[in-house]
N, C-alpha and C. Protein backbone atom coordinates (compact mmCIF):
# COMPACT_ATOMS: atom_id res chain seq x y z
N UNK A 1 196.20 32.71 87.32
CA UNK A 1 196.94 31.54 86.90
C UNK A 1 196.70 30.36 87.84
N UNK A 2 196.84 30.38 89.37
CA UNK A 2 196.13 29.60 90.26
C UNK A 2 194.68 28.94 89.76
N UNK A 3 194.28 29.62 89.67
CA UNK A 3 193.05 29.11 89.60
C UNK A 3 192.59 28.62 88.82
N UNK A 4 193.74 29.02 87.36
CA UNK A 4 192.96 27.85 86.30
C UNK A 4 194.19 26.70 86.08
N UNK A 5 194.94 26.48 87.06
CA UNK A 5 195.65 25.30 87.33
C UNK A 5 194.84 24.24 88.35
N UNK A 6 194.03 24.93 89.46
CA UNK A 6 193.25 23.95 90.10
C UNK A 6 191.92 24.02 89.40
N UNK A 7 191.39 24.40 88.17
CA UNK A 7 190.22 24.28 87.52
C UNK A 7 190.88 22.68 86.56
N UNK A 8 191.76 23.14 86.43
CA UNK A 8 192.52 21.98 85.19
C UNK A 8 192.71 20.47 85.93
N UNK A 9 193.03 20.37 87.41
CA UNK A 9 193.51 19.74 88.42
C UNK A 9 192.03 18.92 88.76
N UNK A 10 191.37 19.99 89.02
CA UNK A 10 189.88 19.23 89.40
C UNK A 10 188.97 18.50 88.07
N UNK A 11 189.17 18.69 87.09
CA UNK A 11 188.71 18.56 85.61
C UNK A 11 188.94 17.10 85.42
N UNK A 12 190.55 16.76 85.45
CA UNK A 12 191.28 15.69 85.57
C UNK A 12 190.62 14.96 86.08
N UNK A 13 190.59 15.14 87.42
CA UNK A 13 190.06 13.95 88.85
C UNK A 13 188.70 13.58 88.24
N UNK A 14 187.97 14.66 88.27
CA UNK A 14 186.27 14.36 87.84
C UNK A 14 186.50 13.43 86.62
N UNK A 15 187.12 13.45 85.42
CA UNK A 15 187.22 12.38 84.13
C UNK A 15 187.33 10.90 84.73
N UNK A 16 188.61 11.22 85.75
CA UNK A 16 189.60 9.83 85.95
C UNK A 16 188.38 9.15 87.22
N UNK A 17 187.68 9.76 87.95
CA UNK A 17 186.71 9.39 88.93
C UNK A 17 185.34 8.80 88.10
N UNK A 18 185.23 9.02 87.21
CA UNK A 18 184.06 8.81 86.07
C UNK A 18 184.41 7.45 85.21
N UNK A 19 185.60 7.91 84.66
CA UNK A 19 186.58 6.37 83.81
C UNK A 19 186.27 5.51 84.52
N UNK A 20 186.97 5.55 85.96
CA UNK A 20 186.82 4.34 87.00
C UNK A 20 185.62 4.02 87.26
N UNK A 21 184.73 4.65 87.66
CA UNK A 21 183.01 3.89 87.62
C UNK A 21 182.53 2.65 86.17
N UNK A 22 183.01 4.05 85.61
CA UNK A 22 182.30 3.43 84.13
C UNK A 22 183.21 2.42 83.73
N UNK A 23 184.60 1.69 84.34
CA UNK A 23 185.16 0.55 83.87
C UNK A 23 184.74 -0.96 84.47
N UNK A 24 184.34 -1.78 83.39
CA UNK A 24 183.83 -2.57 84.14
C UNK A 24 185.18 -3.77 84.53
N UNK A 25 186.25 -3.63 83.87
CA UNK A 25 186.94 -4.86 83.68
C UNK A 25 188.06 -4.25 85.24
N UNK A 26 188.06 -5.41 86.45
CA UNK A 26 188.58 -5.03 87.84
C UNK A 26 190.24 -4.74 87.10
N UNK A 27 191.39 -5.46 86.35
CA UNK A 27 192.33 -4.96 86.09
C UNK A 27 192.58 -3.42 85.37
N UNK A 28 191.93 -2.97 84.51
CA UNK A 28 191.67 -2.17 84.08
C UNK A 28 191.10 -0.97 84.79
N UNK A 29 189.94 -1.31 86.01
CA UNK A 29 189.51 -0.64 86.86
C UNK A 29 190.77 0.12 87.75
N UNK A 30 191.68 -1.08 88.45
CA UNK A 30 192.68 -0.66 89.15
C UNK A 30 193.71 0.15 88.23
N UNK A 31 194.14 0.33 87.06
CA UNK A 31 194.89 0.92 86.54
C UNK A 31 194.20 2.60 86.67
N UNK A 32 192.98 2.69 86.31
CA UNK A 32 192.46 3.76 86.26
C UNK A 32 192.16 4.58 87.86
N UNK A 33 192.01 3.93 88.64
CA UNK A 33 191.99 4.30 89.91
C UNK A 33 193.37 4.82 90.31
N UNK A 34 194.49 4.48 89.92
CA UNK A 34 195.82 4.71 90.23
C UNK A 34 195.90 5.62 89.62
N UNK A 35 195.18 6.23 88.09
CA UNK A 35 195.61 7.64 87.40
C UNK A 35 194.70 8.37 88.50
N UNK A 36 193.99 7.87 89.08
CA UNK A 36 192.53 8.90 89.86
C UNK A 36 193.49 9.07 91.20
N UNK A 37 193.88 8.49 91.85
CA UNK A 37 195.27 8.32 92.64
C UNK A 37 196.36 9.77 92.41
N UNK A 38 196.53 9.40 91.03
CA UNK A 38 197.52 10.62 90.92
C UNK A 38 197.33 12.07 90.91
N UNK A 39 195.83 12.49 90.37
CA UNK A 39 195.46 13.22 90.09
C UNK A 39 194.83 13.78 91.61
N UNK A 40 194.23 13.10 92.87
CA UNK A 40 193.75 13.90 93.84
C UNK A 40 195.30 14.14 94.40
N UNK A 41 196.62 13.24 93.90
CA UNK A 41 197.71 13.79 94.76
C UNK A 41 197.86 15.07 94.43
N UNK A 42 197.48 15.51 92.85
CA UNK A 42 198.01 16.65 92.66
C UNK A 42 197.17 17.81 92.36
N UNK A 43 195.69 17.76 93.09
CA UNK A 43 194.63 18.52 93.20
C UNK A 43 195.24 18.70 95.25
N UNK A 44 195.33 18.03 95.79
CA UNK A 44 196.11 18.21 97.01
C UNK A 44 197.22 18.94 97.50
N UNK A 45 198.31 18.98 96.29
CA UNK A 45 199.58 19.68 96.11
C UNK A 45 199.08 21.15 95.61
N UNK A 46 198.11 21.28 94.78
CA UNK A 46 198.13 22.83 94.36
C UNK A 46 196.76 22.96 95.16
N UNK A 47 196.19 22.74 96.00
CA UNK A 47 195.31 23.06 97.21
C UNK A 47 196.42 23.80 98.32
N UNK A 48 197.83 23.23 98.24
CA UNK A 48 198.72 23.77 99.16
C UNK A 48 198.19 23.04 100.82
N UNK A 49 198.27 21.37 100.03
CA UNK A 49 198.64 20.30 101.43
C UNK A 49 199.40 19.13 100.66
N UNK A 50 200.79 19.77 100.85
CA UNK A 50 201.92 18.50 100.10
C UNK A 50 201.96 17.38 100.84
N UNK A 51 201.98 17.00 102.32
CA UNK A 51 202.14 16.20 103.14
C UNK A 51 200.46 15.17 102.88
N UNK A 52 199.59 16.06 102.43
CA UNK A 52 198.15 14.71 102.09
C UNK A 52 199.00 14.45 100.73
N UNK A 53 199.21 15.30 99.69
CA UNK A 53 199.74 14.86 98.34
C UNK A 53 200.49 14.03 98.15
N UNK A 54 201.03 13.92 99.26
CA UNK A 54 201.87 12.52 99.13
C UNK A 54 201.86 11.07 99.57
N UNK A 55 201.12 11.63 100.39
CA UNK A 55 200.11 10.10 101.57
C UNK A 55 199.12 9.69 100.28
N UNK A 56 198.38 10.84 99.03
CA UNK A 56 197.57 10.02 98.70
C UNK A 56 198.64 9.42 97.34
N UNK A 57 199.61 9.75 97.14
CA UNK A 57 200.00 9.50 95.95
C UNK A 57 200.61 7.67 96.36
N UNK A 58 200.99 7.98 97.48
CA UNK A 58 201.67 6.36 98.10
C UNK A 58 200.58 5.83 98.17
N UNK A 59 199.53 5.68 98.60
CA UNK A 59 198.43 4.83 99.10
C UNK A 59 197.15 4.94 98.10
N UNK A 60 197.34 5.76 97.30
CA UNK A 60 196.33 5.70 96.15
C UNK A 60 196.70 5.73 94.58
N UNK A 61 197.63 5.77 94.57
CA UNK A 61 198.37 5.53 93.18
C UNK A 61 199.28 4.33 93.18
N UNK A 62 199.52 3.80 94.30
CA UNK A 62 200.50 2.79 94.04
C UNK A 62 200.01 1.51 95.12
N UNK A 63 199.48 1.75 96.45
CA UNK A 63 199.32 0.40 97.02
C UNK A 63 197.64 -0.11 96.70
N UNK A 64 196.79 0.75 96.82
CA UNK A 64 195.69 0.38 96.63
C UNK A 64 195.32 -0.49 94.93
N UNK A 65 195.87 0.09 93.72
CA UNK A 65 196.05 -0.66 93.09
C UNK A 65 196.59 -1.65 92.60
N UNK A 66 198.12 -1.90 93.55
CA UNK A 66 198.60 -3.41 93.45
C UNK A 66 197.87 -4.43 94.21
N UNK A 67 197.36 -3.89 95.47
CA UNK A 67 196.42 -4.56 96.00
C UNK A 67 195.59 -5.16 95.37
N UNK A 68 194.70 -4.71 94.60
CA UNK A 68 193.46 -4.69 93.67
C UNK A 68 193.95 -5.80 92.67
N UNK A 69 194.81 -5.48 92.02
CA UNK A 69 195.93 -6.17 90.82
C UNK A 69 195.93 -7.52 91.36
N UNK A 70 196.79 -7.76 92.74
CA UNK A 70 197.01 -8.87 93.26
C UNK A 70 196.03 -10.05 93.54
N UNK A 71 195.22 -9.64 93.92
CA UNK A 71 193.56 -9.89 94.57
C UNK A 71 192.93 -10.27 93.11
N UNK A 72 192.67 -9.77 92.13
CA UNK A 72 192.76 -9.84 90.92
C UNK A 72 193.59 -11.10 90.28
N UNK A 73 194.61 -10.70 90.53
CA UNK A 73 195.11 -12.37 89.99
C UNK A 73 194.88 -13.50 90.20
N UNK A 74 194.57 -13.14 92.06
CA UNK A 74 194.62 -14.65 92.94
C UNK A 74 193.26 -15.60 92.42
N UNK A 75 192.17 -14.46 92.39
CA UNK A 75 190.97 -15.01 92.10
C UNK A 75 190.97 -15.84 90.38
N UNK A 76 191.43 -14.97 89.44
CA UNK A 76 191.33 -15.90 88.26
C UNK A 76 191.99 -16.81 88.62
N UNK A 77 193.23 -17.14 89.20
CA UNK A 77 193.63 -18.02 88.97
C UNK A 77 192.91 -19.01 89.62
N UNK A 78 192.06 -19.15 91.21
CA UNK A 78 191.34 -19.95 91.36
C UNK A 78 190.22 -20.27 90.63
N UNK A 79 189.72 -19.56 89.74
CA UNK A 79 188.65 -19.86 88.96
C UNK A 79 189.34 -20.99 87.61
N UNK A 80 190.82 -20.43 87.04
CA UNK A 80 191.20 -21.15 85.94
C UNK A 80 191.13 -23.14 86.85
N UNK A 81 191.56 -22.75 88.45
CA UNK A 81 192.08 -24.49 88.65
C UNK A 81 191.15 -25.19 89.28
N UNK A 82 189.58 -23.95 89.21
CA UNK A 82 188.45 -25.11 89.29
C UNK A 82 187.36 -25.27 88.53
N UNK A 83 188.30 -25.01 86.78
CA UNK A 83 187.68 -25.43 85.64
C UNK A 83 187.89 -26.96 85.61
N UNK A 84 189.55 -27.39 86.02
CA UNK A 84 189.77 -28.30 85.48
C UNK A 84 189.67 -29.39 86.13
């Protein structure tokens, strides 16, 4: 049963690690990186290291992509105010 919970766990990551390459659009990118985020938290948790599972779930599911998001905004918006 282990083992085909971390077969299922690693399956996940490999899709969501693949999605994210293959997305070209950076908002969209960061959304998908945050499911890729969630998924090494919880290839980490049933590896039996809760204390990384949770460092990556804070810092890879949630800051690295607001980061991204943010950074993301700042730039269109300088691009929209030196159309005009």
């Amino acid at each position: 049963m282990a083992d085909a919970v971390i077969v299922v766990a690693l399956l996940l990551t490999a899709g969501a690690a693949t999605a994210a390459v293959a997305t070209r659009d950076p908002a969209r990118q960061a959304l998908v990186l945050s499911l890729l985020g969630l998924f090494l938290g919880v290839v980490f948790t049933v590896l039996q290291a809760p204390d990384v599972g949770l460092s990556q779930l804070a810092v890879g599911s949630a800051l690295t992509p607001l980061l991204i998001m943010l950074s993301v905004r700042k730039v269109r918006r300088r691009g929209k105010e030196g159309e005009k």
